[in-house]
C-alpha atoms as a PDB file:
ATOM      1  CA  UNK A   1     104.026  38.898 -14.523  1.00  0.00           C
ATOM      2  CA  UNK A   2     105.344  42.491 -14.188  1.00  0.00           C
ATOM      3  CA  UNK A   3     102.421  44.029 -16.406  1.00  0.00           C
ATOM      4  CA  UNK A   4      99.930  42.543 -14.001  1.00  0.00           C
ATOM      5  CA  UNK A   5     101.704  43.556 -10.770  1.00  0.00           C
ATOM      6  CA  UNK A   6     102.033  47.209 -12.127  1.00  0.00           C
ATOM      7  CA  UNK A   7      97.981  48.362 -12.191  1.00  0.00           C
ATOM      8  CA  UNK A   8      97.515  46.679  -8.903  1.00  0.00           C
ATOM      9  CA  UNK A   9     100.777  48.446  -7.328  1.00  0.00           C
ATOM     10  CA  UNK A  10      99.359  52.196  -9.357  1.00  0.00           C
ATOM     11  CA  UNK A  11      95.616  51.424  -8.061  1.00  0.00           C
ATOM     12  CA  UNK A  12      97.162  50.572  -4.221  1.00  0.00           C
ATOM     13  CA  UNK A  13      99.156  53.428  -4.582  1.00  0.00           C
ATOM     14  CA  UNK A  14      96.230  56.038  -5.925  1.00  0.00           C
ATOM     15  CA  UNK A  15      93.838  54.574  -3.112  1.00  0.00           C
ATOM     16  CA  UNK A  16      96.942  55.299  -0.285  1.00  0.00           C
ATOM     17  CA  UNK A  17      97.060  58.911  -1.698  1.00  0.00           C
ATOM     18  CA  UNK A  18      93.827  59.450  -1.859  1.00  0.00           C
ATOM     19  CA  UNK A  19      93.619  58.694   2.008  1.00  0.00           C
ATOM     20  CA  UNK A  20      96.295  60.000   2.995  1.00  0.00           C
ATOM     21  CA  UNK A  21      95.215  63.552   1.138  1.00  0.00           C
ATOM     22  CA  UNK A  22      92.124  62.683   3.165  1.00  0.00           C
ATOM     23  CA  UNK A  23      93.634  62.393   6.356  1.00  0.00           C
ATOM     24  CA  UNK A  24      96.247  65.498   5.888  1.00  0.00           C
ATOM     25  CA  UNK A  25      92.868  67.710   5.094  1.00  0.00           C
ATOM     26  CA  UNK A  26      90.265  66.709   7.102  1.00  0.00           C
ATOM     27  CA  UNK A  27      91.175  65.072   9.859  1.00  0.00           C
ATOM     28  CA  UNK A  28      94.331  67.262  10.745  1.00  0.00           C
ATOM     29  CA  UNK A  29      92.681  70.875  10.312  1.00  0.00           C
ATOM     30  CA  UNK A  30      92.812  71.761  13.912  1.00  0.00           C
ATOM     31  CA  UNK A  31      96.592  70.772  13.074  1.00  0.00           C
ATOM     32  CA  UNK A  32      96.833  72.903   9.870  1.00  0.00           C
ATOM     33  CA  UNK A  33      95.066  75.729  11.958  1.00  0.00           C
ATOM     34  CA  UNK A  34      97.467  75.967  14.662  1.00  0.00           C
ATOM     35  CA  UNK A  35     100.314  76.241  11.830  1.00  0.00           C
ATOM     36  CA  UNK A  36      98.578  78.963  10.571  1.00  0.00           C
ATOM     37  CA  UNK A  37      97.938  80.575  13.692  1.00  0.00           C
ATOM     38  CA  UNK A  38     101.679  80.498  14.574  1.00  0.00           C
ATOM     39  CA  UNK A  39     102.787  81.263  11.496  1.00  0.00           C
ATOM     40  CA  UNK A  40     105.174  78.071  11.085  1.00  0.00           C
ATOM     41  CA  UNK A  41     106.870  77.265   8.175  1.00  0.00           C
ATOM     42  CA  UNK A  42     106.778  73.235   7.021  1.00  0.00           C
ATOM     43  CA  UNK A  43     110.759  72.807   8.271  1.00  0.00           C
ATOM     44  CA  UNK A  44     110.067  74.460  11.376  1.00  0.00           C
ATOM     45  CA  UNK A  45     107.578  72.255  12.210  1.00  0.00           C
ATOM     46  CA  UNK A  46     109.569  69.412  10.688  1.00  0.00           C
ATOM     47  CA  UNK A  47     112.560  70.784  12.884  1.00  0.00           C
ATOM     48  CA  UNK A  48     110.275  70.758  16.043  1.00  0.00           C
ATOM     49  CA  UNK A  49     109.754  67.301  15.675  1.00  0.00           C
ATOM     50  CA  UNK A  50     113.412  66.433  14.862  1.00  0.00           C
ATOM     51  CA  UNK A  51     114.182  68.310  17.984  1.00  0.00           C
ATOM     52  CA  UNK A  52     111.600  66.806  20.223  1.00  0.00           C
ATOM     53  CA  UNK A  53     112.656  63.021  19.211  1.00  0.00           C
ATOM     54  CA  UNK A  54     116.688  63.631  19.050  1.00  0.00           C
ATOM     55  CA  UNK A  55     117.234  66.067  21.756  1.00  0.00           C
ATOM     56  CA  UNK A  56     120.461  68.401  20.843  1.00  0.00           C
ATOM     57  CA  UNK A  57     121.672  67.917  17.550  1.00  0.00           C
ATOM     58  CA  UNK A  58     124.624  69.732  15.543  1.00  0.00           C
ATOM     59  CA  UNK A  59     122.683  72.221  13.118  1.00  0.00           C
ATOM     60  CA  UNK A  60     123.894  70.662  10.594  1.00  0.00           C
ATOM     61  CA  UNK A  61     122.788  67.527  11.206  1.00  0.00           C
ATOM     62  CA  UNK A  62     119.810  68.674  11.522  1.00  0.00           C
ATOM     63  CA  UNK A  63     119.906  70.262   8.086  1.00  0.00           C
ATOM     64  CA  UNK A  64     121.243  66.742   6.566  1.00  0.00           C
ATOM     65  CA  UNK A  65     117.904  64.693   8.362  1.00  0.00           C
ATOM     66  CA  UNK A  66     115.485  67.261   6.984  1.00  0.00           C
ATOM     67  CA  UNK A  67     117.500  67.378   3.346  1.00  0.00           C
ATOM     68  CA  UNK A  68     117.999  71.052   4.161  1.00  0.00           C
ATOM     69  CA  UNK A  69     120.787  73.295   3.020  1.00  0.00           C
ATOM     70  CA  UNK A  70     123.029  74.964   5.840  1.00  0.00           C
ATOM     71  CA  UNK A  71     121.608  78.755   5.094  1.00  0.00           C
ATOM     72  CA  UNK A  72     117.786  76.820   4.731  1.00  0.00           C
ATOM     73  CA  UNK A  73     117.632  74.782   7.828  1.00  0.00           C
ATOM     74  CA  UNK A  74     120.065  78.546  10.079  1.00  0.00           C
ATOM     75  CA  UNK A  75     116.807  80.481   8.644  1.00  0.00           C
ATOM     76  CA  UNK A  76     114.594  78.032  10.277  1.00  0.00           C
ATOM     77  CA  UNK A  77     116.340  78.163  13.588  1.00  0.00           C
ATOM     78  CA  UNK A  78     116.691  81.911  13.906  1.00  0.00           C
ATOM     79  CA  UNK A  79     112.721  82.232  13.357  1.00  0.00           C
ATOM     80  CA  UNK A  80     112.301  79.067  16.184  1.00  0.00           C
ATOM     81  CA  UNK A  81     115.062  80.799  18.476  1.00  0.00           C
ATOM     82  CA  UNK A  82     113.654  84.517  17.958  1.00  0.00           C
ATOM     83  CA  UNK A  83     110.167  82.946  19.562  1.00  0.00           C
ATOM     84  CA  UNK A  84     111.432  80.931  22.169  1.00  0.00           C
ATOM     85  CA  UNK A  85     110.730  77.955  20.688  1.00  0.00           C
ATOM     86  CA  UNK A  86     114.594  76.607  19.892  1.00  0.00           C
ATOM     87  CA  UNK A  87     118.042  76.809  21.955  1.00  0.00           C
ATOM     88  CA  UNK A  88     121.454  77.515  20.034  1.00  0.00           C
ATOM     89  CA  UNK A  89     124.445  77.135  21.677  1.00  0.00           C
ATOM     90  CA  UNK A  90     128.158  76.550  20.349  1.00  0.00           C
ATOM     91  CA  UNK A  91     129.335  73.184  20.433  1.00  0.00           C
ATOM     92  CA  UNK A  92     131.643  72.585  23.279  1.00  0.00           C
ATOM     93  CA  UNK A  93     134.373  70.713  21.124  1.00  0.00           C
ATOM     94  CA  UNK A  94     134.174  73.048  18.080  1.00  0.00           C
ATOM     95  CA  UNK A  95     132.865  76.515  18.519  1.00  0.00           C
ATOM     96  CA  UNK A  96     132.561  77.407  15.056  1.00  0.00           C
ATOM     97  CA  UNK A  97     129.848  74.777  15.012  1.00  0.00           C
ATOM     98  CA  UNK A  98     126.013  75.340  16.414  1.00  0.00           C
ATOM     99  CA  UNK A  99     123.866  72.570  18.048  1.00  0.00           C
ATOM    100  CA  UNK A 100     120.157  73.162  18.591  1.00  0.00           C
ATOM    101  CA  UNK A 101     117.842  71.752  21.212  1.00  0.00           C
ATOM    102  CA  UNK A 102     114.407  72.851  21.763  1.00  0.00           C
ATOM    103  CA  UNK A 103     113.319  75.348  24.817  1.00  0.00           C
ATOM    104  CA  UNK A 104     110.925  74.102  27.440  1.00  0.00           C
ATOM    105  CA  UNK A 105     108.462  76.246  25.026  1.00  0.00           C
ATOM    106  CA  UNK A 106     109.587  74.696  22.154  1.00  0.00           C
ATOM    107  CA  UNK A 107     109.450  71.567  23.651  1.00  0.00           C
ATOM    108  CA  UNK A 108     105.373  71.777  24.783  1.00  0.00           C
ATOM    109  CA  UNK A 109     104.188  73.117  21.539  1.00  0.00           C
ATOM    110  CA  UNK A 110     105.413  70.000  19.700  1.00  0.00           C
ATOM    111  CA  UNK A 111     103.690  68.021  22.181  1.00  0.00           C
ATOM    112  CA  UNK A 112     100.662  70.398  21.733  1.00  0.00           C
ATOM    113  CA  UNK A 113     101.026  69.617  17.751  1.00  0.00           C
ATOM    114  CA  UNK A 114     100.679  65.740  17.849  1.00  0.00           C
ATOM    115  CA  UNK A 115      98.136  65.521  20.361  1.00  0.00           C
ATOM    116  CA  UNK A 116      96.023  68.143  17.726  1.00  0.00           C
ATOM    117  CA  UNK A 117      97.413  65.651  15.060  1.00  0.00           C
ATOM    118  CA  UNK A 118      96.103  62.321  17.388  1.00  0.00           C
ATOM    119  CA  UNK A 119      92.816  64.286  17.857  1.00  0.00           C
ATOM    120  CA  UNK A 120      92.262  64.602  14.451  1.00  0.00           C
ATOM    121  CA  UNK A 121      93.554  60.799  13.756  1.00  0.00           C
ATOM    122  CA  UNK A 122      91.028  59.550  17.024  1.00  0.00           C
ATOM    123  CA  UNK A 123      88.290  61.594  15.217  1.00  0.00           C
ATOM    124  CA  UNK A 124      88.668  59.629  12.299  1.00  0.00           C
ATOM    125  CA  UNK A 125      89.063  56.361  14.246  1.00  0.00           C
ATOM    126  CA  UNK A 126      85.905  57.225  15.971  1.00  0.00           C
ATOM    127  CA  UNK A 127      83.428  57.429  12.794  1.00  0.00           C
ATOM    128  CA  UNK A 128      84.810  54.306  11.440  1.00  0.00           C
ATOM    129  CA  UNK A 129      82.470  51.164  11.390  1.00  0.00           C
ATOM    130  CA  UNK A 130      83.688  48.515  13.365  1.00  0.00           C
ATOM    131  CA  UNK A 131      84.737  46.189  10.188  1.00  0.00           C
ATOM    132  CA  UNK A 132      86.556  49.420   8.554  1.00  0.00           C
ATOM    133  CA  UNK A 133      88.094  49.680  12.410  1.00  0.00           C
ATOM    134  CA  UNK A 134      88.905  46.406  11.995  1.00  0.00           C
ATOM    135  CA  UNK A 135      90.386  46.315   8.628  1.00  0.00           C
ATOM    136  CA  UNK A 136      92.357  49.232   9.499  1.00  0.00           C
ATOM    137  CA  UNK A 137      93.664  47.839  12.365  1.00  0.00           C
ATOM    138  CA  UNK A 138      94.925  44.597  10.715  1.00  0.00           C
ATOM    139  CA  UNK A 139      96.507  46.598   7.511  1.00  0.00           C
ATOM    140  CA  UNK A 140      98.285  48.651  10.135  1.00  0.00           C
ATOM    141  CA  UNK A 141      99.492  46.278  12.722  1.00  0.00           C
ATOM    142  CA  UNK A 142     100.956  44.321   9.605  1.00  0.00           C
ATOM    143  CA  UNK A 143     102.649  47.269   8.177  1.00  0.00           C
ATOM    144  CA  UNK A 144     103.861  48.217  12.088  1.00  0.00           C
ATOM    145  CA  UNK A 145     106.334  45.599  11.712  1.00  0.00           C
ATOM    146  CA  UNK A 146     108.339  46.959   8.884  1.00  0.00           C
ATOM    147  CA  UNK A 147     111.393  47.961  10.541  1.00  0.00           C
ATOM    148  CA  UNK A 148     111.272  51.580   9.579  1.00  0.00           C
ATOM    149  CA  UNK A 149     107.754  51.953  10.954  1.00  0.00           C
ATOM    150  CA  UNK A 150     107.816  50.190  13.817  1.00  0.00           C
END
């Protein structure tokens, strides 16, 4: 039984990368442009949207949810705080420790960065047929349930 279930789980998994790859290119380059354009590293933008759902978080946390090191996820920070973007204060209960919280800046360029992202995803959504729509639809209100998507 396992040598039959393991093709079918490598070809579901090679078709999920494939669209994914698709997605991440095509549909998000007004997304990957804006990056560019700001000159954004992948954890600051990771950190902006860490920051945007969690509010104020210790810096290290913030380095532990983003599997960053202390010195990796500080470097991130200063570049966020030196633009604006990101608010470091001492923590009230333990100076020697930082907590970040993104700037009213900070705060509508993540905002700016998924609606690019949902512009790209509607774009997509758009030049489906309405049995791909469909299909897509049903696969993903199925896999909205899962407790870590949902």
């Amino acid at each position: 039984m396992q040598a039959t279930t393991a093709p079918a789980q490598a070809d579901t998994t090679q078709r999920l990368a494939a669209f994914v790859r698709y997605v991440m290119t095509t549909c998000g380059r007004d997304f990957l442009q804006a990056l560019d354009d700001l000159e954004l590293s992948l954890s600051q933008v990771k950190l902006l949207n860490v920051l945007s759902d969690a509010g104020e978080v210790p810096l290290k946390e913030a380095g532990d949810h983003l599997a960053l090191s202390l010195p990796a996820v500080s470097r991130a920070v200063d570049g966020l705080v030196q633009r604006g973007l990101v608010k470091r204060t001492e923590d009230p209960d333990d100076r020697r420790m930082k907590r970040v919280a993104l700037s009213a800046k900070g705060r509508r360029l993540a905002q700016d960065l998924v609606q690019l992202r949902f512009a790209g995803l509607d774009e997509f959504v758009a030049g489906l047929d309405p049995r791909e729509r469909g299909a897509l639809d049903k696969a993903l209100e199925l896999l909205s349930r899962r407790e870590e998507i949902g």
